[in-house]
C-alpha atoms as a PDB file:
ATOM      1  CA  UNK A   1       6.444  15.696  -1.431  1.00  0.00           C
ATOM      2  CA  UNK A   2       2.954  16.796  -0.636  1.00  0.00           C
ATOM      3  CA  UNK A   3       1.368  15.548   2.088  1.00  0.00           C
ATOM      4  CA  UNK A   4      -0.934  12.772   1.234  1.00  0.00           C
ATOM      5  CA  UNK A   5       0.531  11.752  -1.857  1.00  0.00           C
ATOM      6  CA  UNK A   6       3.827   9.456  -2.796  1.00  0.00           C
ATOM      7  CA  UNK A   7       6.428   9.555  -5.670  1.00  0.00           C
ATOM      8  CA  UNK A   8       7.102   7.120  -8.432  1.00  0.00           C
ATOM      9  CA  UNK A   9      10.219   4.922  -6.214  1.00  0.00           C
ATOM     10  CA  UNK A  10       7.696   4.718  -2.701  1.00  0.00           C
ATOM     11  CA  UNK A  11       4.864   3.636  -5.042  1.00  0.00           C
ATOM     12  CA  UNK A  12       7.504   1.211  -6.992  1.00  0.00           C
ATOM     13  CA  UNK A  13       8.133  -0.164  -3.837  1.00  0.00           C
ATOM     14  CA  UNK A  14       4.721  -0.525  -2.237  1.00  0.00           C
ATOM     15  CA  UNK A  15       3.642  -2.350  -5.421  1.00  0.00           C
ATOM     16  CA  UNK A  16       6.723  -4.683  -5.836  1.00  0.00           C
ATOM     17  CA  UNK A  17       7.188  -2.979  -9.598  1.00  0.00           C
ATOM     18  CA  UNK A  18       9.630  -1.159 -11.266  1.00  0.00           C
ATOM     19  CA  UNK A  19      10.122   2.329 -11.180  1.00  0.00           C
ATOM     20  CA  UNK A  20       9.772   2.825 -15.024  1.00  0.00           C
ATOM     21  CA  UNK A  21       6.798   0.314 -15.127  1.00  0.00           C
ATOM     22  CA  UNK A  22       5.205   3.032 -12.695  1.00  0.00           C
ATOM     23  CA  UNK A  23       5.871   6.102 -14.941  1.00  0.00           C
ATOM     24  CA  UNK A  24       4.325   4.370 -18.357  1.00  0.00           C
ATOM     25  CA  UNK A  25       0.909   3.686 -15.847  1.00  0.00           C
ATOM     26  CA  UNK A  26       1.439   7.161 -14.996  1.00  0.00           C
ATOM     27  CA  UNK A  27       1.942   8.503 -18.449  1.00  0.00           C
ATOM     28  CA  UNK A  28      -0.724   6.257 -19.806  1.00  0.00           C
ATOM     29  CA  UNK A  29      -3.458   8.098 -17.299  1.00  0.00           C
ATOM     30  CA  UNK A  30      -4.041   4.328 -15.793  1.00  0.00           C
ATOM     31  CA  UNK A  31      -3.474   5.720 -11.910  1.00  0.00           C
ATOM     32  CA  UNK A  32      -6.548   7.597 -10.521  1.00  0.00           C
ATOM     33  CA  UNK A  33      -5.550  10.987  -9.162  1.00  0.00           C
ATOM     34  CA  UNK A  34      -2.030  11.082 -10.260  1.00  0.00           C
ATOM     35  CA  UNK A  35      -0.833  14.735 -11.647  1.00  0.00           C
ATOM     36  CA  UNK A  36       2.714  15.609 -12.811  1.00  0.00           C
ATOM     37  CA  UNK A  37       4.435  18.117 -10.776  1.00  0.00           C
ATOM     38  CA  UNK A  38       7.696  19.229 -13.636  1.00  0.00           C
ATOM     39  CA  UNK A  39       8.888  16.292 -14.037  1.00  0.00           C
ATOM     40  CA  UNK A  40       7.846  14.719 -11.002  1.00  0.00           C
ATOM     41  CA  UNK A  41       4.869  12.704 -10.092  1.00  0.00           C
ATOM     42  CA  UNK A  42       2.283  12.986  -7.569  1.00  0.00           C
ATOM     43  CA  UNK A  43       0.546   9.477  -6.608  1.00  0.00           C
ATOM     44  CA  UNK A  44      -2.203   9.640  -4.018  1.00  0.00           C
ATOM     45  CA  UNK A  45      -0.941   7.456  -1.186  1.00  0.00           C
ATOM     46  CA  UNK A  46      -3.861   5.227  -1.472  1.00  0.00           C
ATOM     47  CA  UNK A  47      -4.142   4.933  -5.038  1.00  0.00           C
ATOM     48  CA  UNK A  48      -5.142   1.185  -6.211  1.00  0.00           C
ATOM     49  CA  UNK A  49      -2.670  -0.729  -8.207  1.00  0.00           C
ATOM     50  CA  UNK A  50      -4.309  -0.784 -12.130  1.00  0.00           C
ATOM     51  CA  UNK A  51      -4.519  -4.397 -13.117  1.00  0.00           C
ATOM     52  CA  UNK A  52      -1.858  -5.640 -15.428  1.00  0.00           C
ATOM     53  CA  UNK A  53      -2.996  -6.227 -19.059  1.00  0.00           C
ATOM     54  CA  UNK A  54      -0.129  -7.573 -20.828  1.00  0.00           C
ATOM     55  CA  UNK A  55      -0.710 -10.806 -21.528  1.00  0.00           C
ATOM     56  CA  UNK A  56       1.714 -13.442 -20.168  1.00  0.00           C
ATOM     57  CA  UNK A  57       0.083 -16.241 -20.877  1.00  0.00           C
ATOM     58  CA  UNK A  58       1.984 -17.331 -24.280  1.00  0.00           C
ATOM     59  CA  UNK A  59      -0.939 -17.566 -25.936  1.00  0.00           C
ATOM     60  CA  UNK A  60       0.556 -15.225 -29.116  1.00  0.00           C
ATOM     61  CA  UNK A  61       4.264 -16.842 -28.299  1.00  0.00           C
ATOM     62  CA  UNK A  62       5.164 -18.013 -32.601  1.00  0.00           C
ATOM     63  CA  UNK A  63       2.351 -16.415 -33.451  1.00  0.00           C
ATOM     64  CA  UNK A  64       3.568 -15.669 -37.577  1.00  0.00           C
ATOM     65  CA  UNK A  65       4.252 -19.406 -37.836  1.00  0.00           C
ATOM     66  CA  UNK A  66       0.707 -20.646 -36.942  1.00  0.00           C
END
C-alpha cells in the first residue's frame, strides 16, 4: 500500500467496524481523502471516523402500526 495511507481491513480494525461497513462509507464519499485504487481503497492513515447516522434508537421500530 502507499505509504501514508491504509486499506479497508487495517481501517476495519482501527475503527472496531466491519470491513463492508467501511467500503459503503467509502463508496458513499463519507471518508475525507479516500480514492479507489482498481478495486482497492486508499484511506489516509489518519482519516477521522464519519459519525454514524443510522438511527438505533427504535424510535421508527412498528412504525406502519402507529
Amino acid at each position: 500500500m502507499i505509504e501514508g495511507y491504509l486499506t479497508i481491513k487495517d481501517i476495519a480494525k482501527k475503527w472496531k467496524v466491519t470491513p463492508r461497513r467501511v467500503q459503503i462509507l467509502c463508496s458513499e464519499g463519507k471518508i475525507e481523502g479516500a480514492t479507489r485504487f482498481g478495486y482497492e481503497w486508499a484511506i489516509p492513515a489518519d482519516a477521522k471516523r464519519p459519525a454514524d447516522g443510522r438511527v438505533t434508537s427504535g424510535e421508527y421500530r412498528n412504525w406502519r402500526k402507529k
